[in-house]
N, C-alpha and C. Protein backbone atom coordinates (compact mmCIF):
# COMPACT_ATOMS: atom_id res chain seq x y z
N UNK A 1 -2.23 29.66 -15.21
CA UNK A 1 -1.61 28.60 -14.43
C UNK A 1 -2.40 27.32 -14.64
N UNK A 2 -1.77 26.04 -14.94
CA UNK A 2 -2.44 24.90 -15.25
C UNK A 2 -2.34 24.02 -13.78
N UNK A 3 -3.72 23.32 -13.69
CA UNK A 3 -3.51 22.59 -12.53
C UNK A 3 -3.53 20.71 -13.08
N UNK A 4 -2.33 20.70 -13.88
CA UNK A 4 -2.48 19.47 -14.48
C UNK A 4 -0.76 19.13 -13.25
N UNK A 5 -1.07 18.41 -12.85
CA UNK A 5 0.28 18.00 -11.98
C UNK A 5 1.39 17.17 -12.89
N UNK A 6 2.38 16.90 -12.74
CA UNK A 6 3.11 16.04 -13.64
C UNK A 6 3.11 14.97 -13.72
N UNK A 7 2.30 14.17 -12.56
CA UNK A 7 2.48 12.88 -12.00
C UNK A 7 1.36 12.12 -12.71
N UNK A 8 0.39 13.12 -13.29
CA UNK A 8 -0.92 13.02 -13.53
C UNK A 8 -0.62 11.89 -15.23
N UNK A 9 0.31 11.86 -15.73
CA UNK A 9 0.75 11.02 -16.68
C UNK A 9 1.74 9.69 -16.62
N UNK A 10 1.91 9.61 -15.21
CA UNK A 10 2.59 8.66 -14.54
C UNK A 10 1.58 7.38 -14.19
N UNK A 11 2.03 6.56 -14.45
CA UNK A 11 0.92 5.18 -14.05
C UNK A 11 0.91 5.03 -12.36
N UNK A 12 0.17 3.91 -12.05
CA UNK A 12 0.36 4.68 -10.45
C UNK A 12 1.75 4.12 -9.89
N UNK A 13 2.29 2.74 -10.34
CA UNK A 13 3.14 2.28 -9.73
C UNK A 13 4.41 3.21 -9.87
N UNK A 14 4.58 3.69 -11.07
CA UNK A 14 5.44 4.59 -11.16
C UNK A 14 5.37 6.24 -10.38
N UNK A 15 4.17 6.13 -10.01
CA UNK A 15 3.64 7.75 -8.68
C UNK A 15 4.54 6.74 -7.44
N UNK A 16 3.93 5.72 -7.52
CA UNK A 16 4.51 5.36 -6.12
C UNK A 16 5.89 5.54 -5.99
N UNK A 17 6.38 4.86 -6.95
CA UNK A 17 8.21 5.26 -6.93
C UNK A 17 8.73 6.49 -6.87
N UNK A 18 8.27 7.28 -7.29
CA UNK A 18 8.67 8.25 -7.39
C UNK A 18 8.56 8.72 -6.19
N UNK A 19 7.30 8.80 -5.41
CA UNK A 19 7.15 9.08 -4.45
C UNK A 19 7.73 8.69 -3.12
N UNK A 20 8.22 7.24 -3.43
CA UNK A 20 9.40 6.90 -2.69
C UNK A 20 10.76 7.18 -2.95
N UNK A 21 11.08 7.44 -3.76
CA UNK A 21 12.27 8.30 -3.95
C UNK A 21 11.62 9.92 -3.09
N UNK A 22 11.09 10.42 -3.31
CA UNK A 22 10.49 11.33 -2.71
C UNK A 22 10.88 12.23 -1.13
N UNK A 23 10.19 10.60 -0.73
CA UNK A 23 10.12 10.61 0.78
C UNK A 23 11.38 10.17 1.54
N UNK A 24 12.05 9.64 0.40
CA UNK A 24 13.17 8.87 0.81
C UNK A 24 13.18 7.71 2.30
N UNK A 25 11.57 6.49 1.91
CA UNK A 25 11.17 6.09 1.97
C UNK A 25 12.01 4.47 2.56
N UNK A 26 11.70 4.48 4.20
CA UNK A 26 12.05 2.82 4.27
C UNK A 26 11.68 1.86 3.47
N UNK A 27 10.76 1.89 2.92
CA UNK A 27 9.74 0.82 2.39
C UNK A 27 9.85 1.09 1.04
N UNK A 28 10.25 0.02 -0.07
CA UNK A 28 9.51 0.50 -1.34
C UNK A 28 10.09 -1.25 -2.36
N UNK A 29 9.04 -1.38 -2.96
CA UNK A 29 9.05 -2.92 -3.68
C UNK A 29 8.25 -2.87 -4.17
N UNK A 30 8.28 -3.40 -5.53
CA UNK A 30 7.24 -3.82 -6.95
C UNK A 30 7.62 -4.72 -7.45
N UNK A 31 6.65 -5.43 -7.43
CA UNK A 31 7.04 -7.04 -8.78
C UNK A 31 6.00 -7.56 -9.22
N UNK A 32 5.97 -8.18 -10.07
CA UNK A 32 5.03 -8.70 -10.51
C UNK A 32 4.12 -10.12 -9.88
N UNK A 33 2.87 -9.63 -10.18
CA UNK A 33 1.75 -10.84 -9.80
C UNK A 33 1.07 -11.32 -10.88
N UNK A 34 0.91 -12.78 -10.71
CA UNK A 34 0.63 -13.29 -11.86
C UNK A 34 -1.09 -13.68 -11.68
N UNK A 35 -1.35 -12.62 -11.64
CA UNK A 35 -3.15 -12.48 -11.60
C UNK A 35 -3.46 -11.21 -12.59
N UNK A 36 -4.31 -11.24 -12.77
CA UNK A 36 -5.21 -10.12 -13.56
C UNK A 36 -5.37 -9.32 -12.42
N UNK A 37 -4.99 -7.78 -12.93
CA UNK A 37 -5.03 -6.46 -11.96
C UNK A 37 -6.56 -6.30 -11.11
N UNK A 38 -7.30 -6.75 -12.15
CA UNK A 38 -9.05 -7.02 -11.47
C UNK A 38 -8.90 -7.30 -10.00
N UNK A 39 -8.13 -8.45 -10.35
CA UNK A 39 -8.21 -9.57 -8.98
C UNK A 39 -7.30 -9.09 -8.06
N UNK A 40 -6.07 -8.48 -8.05
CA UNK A 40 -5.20 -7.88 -6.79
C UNK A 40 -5.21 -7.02 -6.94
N UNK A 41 -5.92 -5.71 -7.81
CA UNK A 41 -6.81 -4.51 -6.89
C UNK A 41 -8.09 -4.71 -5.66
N UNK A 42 -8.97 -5.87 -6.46
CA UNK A 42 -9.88 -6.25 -5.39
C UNK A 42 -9.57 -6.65 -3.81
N UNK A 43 -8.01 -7.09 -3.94
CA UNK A 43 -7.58 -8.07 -2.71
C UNK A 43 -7.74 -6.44 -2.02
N UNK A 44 -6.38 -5.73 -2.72
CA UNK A 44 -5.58 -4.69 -2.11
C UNK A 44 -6.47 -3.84 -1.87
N UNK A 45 -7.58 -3.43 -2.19
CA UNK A 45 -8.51 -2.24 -1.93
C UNK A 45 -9.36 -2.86 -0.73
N UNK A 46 -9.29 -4.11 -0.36
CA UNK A 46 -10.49 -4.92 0.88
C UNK A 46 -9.76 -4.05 1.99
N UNK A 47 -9.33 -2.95 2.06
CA UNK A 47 -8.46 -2.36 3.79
C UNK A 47 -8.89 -2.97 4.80
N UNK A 48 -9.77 -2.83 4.70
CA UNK A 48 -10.65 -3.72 6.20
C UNK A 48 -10.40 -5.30 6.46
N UNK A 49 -10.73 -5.68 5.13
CA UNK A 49 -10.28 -6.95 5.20
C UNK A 49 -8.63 -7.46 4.94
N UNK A 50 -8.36 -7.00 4.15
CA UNK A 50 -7.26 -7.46 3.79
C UNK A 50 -5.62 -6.66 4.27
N UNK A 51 -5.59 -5.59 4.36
CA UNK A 51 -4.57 -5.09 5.00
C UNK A 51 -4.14 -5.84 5.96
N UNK A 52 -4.74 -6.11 7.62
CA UNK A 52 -4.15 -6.74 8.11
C UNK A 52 -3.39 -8.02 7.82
N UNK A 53 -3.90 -8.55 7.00
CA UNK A 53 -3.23 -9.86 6.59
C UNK A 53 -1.67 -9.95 5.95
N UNK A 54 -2.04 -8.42 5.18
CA UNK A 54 -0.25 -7.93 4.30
C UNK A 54 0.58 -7.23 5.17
N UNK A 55 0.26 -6.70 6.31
CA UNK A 55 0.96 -6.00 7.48
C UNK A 55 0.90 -6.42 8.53
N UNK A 56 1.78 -7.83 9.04
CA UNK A 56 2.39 -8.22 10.27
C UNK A 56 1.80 -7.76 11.45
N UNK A 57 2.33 -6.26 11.53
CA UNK A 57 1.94 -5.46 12.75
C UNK A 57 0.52 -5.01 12.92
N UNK A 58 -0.28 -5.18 12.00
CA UNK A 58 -1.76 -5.10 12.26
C UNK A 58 -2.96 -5.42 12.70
N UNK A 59 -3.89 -5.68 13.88
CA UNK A 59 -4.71 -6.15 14.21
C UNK A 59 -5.78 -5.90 13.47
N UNK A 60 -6.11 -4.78 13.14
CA UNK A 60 -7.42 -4.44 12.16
C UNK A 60 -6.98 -2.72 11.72
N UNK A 61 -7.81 -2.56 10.96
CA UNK A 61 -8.36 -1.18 9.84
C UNK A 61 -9.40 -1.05 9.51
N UNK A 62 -10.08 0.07 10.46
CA UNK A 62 -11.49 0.48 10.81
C UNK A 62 -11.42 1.25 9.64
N UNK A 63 -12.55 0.51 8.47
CA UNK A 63 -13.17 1.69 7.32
C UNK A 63 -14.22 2.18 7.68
N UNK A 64 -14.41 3.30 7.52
CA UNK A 64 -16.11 3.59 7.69
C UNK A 64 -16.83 3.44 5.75
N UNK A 65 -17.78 3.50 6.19
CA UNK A 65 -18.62 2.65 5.05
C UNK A 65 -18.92 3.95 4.05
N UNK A 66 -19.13 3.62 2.96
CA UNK A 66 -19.50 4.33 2.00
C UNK A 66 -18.63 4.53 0.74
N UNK A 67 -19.02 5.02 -0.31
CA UNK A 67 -18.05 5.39 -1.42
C UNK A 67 -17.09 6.52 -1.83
N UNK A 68 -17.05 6.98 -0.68
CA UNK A 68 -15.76 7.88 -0.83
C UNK A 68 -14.34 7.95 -0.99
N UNK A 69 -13.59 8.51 -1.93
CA UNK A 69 -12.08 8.26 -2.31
C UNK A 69 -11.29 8.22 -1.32
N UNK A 70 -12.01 9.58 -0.64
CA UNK A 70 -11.07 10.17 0.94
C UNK A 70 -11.77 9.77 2.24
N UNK A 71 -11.29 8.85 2.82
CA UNK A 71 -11.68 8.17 4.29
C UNK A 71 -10.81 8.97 5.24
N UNK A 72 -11.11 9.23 6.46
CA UNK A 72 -10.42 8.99 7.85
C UNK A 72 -10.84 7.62 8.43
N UNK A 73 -9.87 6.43 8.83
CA UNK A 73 -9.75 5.11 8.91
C UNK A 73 -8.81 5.29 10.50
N UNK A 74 -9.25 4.20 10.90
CA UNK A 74 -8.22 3.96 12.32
C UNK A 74 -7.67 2.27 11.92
N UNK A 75 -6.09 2.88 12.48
CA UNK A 75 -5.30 1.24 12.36
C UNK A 75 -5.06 1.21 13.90
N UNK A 76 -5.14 -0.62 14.13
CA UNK A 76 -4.62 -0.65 15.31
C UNK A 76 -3.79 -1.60 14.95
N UNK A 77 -2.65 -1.75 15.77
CA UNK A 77 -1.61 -2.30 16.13
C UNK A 77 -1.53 -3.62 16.69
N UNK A 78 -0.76 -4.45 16.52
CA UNK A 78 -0.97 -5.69 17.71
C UNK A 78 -0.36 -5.29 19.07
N UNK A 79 0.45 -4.13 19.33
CA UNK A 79 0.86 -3.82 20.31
C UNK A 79 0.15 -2.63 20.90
N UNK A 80 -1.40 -2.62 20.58
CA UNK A 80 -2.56 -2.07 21.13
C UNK A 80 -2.22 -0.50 21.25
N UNK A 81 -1.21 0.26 19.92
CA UNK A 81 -1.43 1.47 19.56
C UNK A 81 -2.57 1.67 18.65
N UNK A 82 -2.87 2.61 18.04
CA UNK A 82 -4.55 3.27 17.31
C UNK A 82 -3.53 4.37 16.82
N UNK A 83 -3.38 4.44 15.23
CA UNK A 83 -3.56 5.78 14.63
C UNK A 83 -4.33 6.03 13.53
N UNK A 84 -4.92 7.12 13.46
CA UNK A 84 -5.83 8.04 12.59
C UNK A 84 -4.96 7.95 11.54
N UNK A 85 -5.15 7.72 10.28
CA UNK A 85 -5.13 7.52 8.93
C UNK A 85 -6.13 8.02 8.02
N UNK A 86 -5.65 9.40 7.10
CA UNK A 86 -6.26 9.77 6.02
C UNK A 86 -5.60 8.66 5.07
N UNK A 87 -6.81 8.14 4.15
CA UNK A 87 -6.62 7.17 3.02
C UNK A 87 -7.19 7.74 2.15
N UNK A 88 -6.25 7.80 0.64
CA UNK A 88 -6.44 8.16 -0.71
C UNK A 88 -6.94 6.99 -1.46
N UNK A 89 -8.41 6.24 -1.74
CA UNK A 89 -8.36 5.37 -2.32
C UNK A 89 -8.79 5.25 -4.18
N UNK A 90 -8.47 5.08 -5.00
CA UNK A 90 -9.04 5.24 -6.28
C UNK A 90 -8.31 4.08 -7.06
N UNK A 91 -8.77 3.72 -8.23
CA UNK A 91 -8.56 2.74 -8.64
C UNK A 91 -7.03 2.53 -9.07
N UNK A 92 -6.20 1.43 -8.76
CA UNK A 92 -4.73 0.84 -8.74
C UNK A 92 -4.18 2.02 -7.70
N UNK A 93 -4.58 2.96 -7.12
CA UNK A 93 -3.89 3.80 -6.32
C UNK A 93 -4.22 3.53 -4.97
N UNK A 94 -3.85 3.63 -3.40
CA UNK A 94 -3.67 3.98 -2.66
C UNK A 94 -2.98 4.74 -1.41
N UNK A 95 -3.26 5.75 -0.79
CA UNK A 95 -2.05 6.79 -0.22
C UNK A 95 -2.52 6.21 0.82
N UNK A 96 -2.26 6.11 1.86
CA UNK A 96 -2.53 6.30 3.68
C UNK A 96 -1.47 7.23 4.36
N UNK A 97 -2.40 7.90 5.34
CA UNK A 97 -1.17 9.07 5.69
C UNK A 97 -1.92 9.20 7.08
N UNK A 98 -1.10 9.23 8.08
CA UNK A 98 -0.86 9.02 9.71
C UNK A 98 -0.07 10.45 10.33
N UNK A 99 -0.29 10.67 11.42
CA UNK A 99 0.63 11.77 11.39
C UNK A 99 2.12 11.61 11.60
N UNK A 100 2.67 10.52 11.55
CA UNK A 100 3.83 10.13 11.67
C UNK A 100 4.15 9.12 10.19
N UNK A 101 3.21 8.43 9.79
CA UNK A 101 3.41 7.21 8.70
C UNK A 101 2.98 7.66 7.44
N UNK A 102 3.57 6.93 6.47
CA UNK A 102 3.06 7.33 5.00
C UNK A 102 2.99 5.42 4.56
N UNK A 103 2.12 5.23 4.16
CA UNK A 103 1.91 4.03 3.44
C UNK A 103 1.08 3.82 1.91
N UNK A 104 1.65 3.26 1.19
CA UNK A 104 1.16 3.27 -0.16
C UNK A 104 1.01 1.82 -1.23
N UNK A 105 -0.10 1.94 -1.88
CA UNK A 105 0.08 0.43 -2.59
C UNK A 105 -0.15 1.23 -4.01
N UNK A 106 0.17 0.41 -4.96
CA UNK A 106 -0.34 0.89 -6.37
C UNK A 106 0.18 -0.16 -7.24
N UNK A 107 -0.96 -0.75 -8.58
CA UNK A 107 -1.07 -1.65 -9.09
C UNK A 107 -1.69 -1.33 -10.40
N UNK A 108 -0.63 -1.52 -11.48
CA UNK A 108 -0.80 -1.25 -13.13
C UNK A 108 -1.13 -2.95 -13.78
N UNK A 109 -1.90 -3.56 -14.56
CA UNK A 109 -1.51 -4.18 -15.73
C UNK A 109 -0.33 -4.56 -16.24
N UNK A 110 0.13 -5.33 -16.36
CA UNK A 110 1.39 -6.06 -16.92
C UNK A 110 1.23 -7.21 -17.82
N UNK A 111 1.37 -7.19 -18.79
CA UNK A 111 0.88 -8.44 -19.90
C UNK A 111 -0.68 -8.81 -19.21
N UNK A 112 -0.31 -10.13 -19.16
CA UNK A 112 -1.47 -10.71 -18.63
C UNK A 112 -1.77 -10.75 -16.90
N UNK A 113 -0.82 -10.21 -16.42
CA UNK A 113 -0.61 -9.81 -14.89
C UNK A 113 -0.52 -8.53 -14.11
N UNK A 114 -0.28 -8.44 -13.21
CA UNK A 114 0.03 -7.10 -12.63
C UNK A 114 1.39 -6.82 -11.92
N UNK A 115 1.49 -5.59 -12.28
CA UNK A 115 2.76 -5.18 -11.66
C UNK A 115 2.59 -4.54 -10.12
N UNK A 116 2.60 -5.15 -8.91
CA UNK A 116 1.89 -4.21 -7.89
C UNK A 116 3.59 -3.94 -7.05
N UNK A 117 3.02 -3.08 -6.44
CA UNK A 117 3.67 -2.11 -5.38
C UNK A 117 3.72 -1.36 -4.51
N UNK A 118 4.56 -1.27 -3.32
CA UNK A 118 4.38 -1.31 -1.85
C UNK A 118 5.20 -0.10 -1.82
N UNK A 119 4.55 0.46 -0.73
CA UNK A 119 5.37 1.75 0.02
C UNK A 119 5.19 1.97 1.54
N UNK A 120 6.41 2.18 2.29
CA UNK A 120 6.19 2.52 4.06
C UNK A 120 7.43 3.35 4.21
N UNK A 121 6.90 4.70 4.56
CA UNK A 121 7.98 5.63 5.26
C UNK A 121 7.47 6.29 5.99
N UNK A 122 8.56 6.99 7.16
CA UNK A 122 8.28 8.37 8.23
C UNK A 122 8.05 9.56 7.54
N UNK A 123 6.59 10.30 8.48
CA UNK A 123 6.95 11.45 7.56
C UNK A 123 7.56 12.46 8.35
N UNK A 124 8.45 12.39 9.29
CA UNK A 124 9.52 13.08 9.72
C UNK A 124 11.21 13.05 9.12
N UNK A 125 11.41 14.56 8.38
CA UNK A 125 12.31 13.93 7.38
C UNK A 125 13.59 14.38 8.29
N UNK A 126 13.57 14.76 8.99
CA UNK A 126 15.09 14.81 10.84
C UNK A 126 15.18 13.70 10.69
N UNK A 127 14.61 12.29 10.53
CA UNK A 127 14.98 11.26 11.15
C UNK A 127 15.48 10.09 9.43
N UNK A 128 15.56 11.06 8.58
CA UNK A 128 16.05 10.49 7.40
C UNK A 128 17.31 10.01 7.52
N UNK A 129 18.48 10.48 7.97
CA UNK A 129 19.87 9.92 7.47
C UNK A 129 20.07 8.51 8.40
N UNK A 130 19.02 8.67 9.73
CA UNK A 130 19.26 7.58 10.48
C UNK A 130 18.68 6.25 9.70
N UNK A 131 17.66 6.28 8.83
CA UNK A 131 17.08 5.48 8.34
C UNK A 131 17.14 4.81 6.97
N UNK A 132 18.19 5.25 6.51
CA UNK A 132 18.95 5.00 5.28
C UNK A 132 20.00 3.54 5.10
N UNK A 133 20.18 3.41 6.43
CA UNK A 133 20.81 1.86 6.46
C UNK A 133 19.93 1.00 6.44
N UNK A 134 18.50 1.25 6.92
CA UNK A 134 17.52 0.22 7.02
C UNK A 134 16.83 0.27 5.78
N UNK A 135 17.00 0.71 4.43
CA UNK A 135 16.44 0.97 3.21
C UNK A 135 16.72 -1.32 2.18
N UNK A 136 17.42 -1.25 2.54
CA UNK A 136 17.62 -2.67 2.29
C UNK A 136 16.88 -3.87 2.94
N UNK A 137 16.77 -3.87 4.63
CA UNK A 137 15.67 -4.32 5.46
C UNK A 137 14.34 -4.01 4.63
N UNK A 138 14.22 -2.67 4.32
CA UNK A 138 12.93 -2.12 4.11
C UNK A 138 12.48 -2.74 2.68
N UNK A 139 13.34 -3.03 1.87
CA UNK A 139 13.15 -3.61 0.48
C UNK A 139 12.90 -4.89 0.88
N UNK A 140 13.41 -6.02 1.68
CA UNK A 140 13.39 -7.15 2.05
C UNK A 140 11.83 -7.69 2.49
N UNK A 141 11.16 -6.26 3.43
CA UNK A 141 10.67 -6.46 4.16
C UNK A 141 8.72 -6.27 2.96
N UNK A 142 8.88 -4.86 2.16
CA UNK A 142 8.45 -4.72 0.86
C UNK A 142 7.98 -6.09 0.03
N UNK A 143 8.67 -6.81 -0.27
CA UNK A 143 8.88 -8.14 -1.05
C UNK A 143 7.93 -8.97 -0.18
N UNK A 144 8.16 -8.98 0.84
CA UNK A 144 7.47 -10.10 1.76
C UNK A 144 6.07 -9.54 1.61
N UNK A 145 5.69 -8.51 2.25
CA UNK A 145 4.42 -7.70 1.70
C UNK A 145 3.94 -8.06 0.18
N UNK A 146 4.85 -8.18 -0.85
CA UNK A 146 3.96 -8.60 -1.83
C UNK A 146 3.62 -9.93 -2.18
N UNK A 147 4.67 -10.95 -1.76
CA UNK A 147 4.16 -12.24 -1.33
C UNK A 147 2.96 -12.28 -0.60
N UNK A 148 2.80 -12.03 0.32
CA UNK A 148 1.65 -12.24 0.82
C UNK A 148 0.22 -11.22 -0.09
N UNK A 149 0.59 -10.29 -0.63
CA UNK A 149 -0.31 -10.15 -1.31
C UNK A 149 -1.02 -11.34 -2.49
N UNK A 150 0.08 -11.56 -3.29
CA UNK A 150 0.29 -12.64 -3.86
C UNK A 150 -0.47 -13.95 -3.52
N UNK A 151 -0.36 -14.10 -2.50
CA UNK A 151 -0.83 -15.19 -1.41
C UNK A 151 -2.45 -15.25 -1.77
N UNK A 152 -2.63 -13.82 -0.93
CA UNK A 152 -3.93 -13.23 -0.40
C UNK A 152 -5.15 -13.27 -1.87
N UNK A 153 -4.49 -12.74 -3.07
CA UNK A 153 -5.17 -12.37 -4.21
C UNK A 153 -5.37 -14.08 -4.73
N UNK A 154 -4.64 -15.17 -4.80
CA UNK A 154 -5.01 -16.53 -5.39
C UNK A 154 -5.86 -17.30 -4.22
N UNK A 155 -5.80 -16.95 -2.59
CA UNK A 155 -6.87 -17.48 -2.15
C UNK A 155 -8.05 -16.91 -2.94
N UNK A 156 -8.51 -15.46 -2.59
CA UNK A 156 -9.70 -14.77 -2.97
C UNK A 156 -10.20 -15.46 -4.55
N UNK A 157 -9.05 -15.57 -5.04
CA UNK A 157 -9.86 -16.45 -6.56
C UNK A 157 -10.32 -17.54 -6.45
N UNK A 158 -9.67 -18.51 -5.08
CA UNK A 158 -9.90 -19.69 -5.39
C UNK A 158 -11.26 -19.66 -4.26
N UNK A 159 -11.22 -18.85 -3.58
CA UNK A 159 -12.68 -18.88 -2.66
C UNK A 159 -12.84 -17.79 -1.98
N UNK A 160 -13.71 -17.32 -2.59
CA UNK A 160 -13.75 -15.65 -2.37
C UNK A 160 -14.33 -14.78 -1.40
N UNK A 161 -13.70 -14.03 -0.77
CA UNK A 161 -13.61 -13.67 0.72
C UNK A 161 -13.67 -14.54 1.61
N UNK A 162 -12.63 -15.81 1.58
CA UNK A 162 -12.38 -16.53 2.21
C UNK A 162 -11.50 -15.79 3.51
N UNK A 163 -11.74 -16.19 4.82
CA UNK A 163 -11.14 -15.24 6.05
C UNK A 163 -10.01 -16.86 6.22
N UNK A 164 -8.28 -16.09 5.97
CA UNK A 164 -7.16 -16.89 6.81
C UNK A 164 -6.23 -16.24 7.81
């Protein structure tokens, strides 16, 4: 038996899609950024710092320190909920997984830019057919997330770990 997975030849943005097809996923958007992957992996991997800034609903994202791939992280909410989040972090990849949420970023090389990409779904799949009209919201909403990534990655170049 081989423990080579299939995905394992998939770039990550393309794990992510898939994986949103998967989950059959509110959330899912990729486009291109016109930075070097260096520079909006660095943004996108700051969780602590930078997540809140790409997620509206976020007050902060407690990392604990050190170099490990696999964190337990706490998000809080602006509406002063707290959930426990296992985070998958490795390079252009990220998973976050909640016991209710699945969230994902992942970011390949593209010419001279990057191709990055967003993921947010329930992981209760009972509540799938209800959530299938909001898959268009959820693309809308995706896009805006990478704008502001977008945003976030040409401050950091132009002044780095600049707090907005």
């Amino acid at each position: 038996m081989t423990t080579d997975w299939p995905t394992a030849d998939l770039d990550p943005v393309l794990r992510l899609r898939v994986m949103a097809a998967g989950l059959n996923s509110v959330m899912y958007a990729d486009e291109y950024i016109d930075a070097p992957l260096a520079d909006v992996w660095s943004m996108a991997s700051d969780l602590e710092g930078e997540l809140p800034h790409l997620v509206p609903t976020l007050s902060a994202f407690h990392v604990p320190p050190g170099p490990e791939e696999r964190k337990q992280v706490w998000a809080y909410s602006l509406f002063r909920h707290r959930a426990r989040f296992e985070v998958l972090l490795q390079p252009g990849w990220c998973l976050m997984q909640s016991k209710y949420v699945v969230g994902g970023m992942a970011a390949v090389a593209e010419g001279s830019g990057t191709r990055f990409a967003v993921l947010g779904g329930l992981r209760q799949t009972r509540l799938t057919s209800l959530l299938t009209p909001l898959r268009p919201l959820g693309r809308s909403r995706g896009l805006r997330m990478i704008a502001r990534a977008r945003r976030r990655t040409a401050l950091r170049r132009t002044a780095p770990h600049a707090e907005t």
